[in-house]
PDB file of N, CA and C in Angstrom:
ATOM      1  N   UNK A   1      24.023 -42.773 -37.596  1.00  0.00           N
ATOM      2  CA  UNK A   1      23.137 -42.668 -36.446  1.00  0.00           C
ATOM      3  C   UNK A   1      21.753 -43.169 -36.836  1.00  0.00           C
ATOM      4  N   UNK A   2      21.060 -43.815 -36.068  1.00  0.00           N
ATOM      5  CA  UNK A   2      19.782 -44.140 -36.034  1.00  0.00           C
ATOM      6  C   UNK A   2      18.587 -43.509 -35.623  1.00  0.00           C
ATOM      7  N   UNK A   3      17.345 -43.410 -35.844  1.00  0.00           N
ATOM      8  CA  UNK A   3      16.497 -42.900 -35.046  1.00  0.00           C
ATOM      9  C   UNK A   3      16.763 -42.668 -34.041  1.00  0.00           C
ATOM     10  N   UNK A   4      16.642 -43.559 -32.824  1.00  0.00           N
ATOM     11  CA  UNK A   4      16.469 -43.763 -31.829  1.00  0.00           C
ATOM     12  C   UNK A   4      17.658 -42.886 -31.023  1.00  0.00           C
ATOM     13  N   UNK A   5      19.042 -42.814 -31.673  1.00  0.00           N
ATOM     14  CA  UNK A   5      20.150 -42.110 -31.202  1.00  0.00           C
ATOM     15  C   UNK A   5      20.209 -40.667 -31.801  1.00  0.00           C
ATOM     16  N   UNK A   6      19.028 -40.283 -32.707  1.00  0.00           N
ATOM     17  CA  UNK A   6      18.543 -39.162 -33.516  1.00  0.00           C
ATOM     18  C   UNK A   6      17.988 -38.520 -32.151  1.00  0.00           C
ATOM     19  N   UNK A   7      17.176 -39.485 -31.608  1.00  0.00           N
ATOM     20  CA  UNK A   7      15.736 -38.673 -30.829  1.00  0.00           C
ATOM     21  C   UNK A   7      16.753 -38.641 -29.418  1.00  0.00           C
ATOM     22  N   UNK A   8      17.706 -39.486 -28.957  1.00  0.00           N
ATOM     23  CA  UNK A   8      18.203 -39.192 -27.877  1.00  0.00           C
ATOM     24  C   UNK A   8      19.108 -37.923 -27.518  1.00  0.00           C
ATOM     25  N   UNK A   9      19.800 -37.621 -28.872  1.00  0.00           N
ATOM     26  CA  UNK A   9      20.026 -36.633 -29.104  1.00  0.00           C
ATOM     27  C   UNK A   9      19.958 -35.011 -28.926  1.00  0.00           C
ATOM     28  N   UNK A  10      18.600 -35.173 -29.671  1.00  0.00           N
ATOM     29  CA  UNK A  10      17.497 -34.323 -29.840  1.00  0.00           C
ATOM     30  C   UNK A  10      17.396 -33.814 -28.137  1.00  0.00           C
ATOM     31  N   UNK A  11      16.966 -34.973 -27.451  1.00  0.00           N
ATOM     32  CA  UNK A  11      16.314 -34.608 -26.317  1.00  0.00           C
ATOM     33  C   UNK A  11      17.365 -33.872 -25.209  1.00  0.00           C
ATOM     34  N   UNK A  12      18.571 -34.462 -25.313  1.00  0.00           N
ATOM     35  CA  UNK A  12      19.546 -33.950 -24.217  1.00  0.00           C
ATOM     36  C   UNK A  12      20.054 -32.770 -24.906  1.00  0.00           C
ATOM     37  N   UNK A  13      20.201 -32.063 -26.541  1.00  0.00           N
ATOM     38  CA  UNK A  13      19.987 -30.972 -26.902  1.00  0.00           C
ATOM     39  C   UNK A  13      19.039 -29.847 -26.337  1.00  0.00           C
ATOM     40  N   UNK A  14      17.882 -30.347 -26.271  1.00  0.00           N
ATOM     41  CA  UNK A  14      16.686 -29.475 -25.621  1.00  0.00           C
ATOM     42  C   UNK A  14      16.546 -29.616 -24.251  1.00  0.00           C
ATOM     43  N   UNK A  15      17.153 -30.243 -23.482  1.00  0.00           N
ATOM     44  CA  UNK A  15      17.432 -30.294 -22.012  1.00  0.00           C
ATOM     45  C   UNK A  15      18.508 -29.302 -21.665  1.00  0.00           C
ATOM     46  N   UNK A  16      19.484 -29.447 -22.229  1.00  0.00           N
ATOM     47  CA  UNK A  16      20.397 -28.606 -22.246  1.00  0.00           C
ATOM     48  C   UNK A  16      20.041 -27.187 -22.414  1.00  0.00           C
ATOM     49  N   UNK A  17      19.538 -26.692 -22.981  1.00  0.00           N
ATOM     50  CA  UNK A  17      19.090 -25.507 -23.905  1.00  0.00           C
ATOM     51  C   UNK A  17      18.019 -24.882 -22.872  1.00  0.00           C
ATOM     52  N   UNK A  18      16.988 -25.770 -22.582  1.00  0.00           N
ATOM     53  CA  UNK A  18      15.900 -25.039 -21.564  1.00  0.00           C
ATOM     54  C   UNK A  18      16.862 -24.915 -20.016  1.00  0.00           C
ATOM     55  N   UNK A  19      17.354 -25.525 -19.613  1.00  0.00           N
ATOM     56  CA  UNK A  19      18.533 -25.300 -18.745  1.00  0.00           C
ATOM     57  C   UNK A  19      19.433 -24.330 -19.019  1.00  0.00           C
ATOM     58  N   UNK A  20      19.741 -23.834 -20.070  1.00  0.00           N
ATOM     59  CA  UNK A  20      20.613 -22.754 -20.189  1.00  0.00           C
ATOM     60  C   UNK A  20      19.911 -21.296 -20.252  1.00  0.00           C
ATOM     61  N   UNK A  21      18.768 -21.749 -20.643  1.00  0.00           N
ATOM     62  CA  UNK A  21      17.719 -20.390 -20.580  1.00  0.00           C
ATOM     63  C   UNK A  21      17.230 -19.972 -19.242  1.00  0.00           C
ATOM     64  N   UNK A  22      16.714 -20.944 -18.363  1.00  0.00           N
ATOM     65  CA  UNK A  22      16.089 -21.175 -17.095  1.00  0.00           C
ATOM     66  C   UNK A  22      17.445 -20.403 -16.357  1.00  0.00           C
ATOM     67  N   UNK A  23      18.772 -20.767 -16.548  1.00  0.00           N
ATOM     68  CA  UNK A  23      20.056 -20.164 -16.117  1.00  0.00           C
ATOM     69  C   UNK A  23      19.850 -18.553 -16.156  1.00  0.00           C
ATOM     70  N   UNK A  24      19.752 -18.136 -17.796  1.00  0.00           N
ATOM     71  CA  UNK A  24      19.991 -16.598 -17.892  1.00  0.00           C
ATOM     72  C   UNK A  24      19.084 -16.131 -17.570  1.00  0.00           C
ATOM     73  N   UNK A  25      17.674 -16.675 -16.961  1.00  0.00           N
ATOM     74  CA  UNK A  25      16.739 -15.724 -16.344  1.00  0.00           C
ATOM     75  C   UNK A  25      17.112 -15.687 -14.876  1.00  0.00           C
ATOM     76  N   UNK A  26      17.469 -16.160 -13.970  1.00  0.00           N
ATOM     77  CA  UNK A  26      18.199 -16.244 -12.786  1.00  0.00           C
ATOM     78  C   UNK A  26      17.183 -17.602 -12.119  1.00  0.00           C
ATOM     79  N   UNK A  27      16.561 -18.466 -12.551  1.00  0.00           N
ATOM     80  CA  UNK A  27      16.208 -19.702 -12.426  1.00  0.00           C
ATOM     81  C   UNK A  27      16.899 -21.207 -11.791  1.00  0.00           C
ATOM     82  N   UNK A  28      16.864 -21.603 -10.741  1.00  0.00           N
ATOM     83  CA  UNK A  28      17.954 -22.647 -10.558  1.00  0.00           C
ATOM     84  C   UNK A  28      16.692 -23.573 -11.156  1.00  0.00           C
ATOM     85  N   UNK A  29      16.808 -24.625 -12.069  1.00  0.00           N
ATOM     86  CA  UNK A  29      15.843 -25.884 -12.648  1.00  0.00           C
ATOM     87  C   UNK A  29      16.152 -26.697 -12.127  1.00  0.00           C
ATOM     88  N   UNK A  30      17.048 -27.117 -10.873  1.00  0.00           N
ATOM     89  CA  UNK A  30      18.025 -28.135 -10.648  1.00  0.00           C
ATOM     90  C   UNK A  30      16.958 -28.168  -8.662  1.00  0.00           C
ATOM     91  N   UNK A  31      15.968 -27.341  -8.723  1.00  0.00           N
ATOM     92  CA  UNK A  31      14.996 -27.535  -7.609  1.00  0.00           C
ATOM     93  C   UNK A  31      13.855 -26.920  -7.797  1.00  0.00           C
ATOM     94  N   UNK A  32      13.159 -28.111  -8.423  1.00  0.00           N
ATOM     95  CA  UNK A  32      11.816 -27.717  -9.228  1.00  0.00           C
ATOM     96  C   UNK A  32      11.407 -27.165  -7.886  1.00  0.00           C
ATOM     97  N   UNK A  33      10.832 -27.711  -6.914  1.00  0.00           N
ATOM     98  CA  UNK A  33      10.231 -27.067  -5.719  1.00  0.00           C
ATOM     99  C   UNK A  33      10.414 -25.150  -5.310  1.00  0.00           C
ATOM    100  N   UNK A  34      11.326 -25.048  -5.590  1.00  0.00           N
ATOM    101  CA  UNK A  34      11.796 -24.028  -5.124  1.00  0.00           C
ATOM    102  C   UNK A  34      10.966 -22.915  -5.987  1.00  0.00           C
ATOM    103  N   UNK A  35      11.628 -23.251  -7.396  1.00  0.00           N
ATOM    104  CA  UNK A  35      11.210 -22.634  -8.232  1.00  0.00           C
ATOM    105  C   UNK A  35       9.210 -22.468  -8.525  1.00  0.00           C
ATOM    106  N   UNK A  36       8.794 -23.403  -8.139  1.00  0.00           N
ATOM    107  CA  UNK A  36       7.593 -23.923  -8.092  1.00  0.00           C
ATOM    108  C   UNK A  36       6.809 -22.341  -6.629  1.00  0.00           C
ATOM    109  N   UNK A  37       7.894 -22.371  -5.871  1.00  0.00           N
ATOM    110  CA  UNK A  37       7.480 -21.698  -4.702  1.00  0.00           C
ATOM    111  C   UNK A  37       7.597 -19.999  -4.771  1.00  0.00           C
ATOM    112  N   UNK A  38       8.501 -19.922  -5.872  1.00  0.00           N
ATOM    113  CA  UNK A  38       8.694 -18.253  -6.353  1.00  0.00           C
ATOM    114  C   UNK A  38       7.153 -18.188  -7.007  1.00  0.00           C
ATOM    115  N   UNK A  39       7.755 -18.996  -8.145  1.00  0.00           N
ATOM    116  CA  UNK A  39       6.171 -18.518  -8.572  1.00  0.00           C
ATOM    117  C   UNK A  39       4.907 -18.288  -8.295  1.00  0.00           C
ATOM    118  N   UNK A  40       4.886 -18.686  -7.607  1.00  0.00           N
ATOM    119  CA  UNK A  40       3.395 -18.822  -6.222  1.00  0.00           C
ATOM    120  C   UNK A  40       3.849 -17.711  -5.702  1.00  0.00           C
ATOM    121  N   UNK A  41       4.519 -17.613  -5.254  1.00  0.00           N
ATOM    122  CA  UNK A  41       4.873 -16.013  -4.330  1.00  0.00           C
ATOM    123  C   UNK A  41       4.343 -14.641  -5.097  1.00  0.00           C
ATOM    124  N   UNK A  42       5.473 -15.121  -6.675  1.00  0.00           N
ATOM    125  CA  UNK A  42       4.920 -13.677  -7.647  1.00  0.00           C
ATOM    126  C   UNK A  42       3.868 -13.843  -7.608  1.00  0.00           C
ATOM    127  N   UNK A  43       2.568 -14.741  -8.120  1.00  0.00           N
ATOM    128  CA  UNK A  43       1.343 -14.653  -8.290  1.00  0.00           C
ATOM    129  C   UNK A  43       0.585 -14.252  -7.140  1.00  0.00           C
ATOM    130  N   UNK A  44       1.062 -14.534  -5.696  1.00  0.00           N
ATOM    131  CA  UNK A  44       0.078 -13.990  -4.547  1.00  0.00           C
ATOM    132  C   UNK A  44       0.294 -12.814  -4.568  1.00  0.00           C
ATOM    133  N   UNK A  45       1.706 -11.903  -4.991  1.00  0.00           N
ATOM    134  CA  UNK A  45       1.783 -11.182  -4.779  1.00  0.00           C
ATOM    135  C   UNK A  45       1.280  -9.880  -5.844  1.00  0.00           C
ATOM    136  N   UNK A  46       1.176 -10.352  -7.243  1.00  0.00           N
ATOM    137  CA  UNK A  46       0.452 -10.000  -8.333  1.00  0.00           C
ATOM    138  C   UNK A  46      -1.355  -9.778  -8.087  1.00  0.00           C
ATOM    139  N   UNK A  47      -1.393 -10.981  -7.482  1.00  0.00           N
ATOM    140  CA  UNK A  47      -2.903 -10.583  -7.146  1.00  0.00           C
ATOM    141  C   UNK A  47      -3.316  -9.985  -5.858  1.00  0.00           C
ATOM    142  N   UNK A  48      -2.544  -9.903  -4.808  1.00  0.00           N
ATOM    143  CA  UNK A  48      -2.546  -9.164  -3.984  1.00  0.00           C
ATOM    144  C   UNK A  48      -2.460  -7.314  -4.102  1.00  0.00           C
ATOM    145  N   UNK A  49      -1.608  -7.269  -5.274  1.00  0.00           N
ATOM    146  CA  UNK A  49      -2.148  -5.586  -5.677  1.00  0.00           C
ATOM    147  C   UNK A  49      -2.756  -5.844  -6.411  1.00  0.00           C
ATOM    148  N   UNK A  50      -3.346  -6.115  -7.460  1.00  0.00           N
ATOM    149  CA  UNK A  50      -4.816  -6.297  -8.425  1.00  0.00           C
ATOM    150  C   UNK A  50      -5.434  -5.836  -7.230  1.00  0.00           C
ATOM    151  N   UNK A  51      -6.263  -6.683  -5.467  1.00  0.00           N
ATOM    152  CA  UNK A  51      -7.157  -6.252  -5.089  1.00  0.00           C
ATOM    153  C   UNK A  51      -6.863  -5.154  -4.199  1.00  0.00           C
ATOM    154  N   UNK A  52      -5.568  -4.498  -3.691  1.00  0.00           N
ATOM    155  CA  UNK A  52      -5.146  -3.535  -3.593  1.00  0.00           C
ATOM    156  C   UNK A  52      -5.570  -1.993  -4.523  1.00  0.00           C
ATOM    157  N   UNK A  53      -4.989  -2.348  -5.928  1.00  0.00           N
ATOM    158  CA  UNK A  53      -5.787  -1.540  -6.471  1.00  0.00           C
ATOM    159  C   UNK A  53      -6.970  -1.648  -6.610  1.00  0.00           C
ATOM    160  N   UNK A  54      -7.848  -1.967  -6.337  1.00  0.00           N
ATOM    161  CA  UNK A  54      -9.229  -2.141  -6.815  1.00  0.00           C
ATOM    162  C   UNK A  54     -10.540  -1.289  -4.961  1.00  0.00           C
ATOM    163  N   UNK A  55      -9.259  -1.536  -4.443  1.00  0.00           N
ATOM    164  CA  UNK A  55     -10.076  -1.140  -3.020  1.00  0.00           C
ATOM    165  C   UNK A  55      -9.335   0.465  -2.533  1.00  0.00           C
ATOM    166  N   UNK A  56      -7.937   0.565  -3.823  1.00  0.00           N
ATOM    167  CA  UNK A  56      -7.981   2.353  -3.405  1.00  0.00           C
ATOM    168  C   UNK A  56      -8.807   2.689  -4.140  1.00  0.00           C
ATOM    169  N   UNK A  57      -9.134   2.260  -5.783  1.00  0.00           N
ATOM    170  CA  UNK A  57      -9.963   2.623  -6.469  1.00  0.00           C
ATOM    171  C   UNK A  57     -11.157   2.696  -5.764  1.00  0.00           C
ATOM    172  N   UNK A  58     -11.904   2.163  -5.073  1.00  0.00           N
ATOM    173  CA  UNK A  58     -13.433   2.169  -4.703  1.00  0.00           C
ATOM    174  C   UNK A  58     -13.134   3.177  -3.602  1.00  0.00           C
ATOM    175  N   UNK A  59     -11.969   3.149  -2.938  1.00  0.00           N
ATOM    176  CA  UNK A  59     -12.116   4.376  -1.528  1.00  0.00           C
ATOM    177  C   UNK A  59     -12.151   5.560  -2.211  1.00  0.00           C
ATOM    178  N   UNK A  60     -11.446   6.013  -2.993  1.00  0.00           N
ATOM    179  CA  UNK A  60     -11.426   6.916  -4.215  1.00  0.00           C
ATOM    180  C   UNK A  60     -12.454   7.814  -4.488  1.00  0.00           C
ATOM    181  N   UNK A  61     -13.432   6.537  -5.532  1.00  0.00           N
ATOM    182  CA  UNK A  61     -14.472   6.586  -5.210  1.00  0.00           C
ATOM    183  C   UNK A  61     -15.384   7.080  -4.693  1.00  0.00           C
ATOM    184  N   UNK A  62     -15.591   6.154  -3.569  1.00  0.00           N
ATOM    185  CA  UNK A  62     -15.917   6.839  -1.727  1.00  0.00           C
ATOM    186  C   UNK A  62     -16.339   8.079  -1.452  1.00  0.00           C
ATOM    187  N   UNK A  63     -14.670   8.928  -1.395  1.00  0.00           N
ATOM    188  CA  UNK A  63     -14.523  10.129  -1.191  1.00  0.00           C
ATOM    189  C   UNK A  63     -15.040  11.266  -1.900  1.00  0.00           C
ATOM    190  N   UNK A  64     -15.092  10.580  -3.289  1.00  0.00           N
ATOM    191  CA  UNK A  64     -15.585  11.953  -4.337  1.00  0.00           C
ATOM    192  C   UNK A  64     -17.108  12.125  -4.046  1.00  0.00           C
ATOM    193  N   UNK A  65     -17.511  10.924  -3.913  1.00  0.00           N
ATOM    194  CA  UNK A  65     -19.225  10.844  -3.697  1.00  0.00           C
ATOM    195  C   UNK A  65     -19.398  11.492  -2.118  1.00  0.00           C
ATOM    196  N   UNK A  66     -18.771  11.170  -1.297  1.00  0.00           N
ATOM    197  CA  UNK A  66     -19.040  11.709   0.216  1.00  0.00           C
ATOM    198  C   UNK A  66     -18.837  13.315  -0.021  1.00  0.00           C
ATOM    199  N   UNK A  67     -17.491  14.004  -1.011  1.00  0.00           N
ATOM    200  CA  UNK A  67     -17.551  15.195  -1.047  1.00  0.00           C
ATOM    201  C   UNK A  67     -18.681  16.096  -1.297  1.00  0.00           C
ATOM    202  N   UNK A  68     -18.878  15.053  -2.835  1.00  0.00           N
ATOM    203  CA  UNK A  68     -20.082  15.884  -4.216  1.00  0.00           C
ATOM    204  C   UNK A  68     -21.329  15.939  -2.560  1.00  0.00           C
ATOM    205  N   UNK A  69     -22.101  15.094  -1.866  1.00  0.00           N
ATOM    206  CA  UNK A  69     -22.915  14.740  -1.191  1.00  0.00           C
ATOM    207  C   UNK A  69     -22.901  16.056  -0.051  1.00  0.00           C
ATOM    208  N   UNK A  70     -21.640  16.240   0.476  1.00  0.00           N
ATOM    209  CA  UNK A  70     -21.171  17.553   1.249  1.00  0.00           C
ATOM    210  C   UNK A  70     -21.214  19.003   1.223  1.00  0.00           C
ATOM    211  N   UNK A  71     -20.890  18.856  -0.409  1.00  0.00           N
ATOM    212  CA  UNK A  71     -21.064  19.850  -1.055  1.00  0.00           C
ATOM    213  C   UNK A  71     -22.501  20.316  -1.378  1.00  0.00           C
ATOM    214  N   UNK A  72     -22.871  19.164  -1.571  1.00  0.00           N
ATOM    215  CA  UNK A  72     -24.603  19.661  -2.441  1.00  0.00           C
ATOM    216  C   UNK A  72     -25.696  19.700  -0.589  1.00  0.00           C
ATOM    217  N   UNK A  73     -25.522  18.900  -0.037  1.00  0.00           N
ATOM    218  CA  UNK A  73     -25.898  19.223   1.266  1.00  0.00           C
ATOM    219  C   UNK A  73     -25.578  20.918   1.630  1.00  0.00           C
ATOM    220  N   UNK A  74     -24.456  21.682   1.864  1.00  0.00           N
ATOM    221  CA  UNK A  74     -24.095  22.859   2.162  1.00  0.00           C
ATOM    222  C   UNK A  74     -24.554  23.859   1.366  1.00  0.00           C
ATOM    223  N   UNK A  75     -24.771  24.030  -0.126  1.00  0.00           N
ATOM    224  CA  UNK A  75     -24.809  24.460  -1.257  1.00  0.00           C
ATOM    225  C   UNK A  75     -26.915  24.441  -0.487  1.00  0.00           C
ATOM    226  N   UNK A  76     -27.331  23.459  -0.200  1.00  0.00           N
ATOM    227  CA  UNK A  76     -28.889  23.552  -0.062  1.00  0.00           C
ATOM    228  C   UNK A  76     -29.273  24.283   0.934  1.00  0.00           C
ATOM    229  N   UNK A  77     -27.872  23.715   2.055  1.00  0.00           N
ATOM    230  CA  UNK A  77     -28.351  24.408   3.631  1.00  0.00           C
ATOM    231  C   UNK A  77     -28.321  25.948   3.915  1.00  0.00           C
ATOM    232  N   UNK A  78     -27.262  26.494   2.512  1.00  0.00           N
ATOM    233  CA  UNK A  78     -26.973  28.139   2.321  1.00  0.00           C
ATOM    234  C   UNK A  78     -28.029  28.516   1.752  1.00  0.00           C
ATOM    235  N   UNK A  79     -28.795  27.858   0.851  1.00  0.00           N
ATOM    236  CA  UNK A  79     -29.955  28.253  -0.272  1.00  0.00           C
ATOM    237  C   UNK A  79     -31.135  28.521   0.922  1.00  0.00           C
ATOM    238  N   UNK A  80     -31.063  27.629   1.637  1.00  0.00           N
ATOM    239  CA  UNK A  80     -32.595  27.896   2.428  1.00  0.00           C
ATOM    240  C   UNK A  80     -32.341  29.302   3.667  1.00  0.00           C
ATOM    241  N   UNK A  81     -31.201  28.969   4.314  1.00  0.00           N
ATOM    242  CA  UNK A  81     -30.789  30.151   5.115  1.00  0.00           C
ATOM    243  C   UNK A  81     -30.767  31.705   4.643  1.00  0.00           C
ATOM    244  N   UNK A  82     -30.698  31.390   3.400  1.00  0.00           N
ATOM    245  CA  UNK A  82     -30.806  33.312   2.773  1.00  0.00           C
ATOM    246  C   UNK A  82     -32.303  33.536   2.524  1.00  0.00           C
TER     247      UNK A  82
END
């Protein structure tokens, strides 16, 4: 064998192989598009709870400060009434 039938080799080895992997993850490679379109999906949907969490976190938040604020308001309004 020659180089050239070395490297052709080579290559339909590793075609094969990333195709057989792309297989056992449940991947069809045989419609890049498609596949192209999951992934975009996971990622909108990855970052779609990132700012999900981030806006229960701040309502969260929110609430503890509106309480503490409720509390210390009532706690003043009893202090002056006695």
């Amino acid at each position: 064998m020659d180089e050239n039938q070395i490297k052709a080799l080579a290559k339909e080895v590793a075609k094969e192989a990333v195709k057989e992997t792309f297989l056992t993850l449940g991947v069809d490679a045989s419609k890049p598009m498609e596949v192209q379109a999951d992934f975009h999906f996971l990622r909108d949907c990855r970052l779609g709870s990132e700012k999900l969490k981030s806006k229960i976190g701040l309502g969260i938040v929110g609430v503890l400060v509106t309480v503490t604020l409720v509390a210390l308001w009532l706690g003043i309004k009893a202090a002056i009434n006695t």
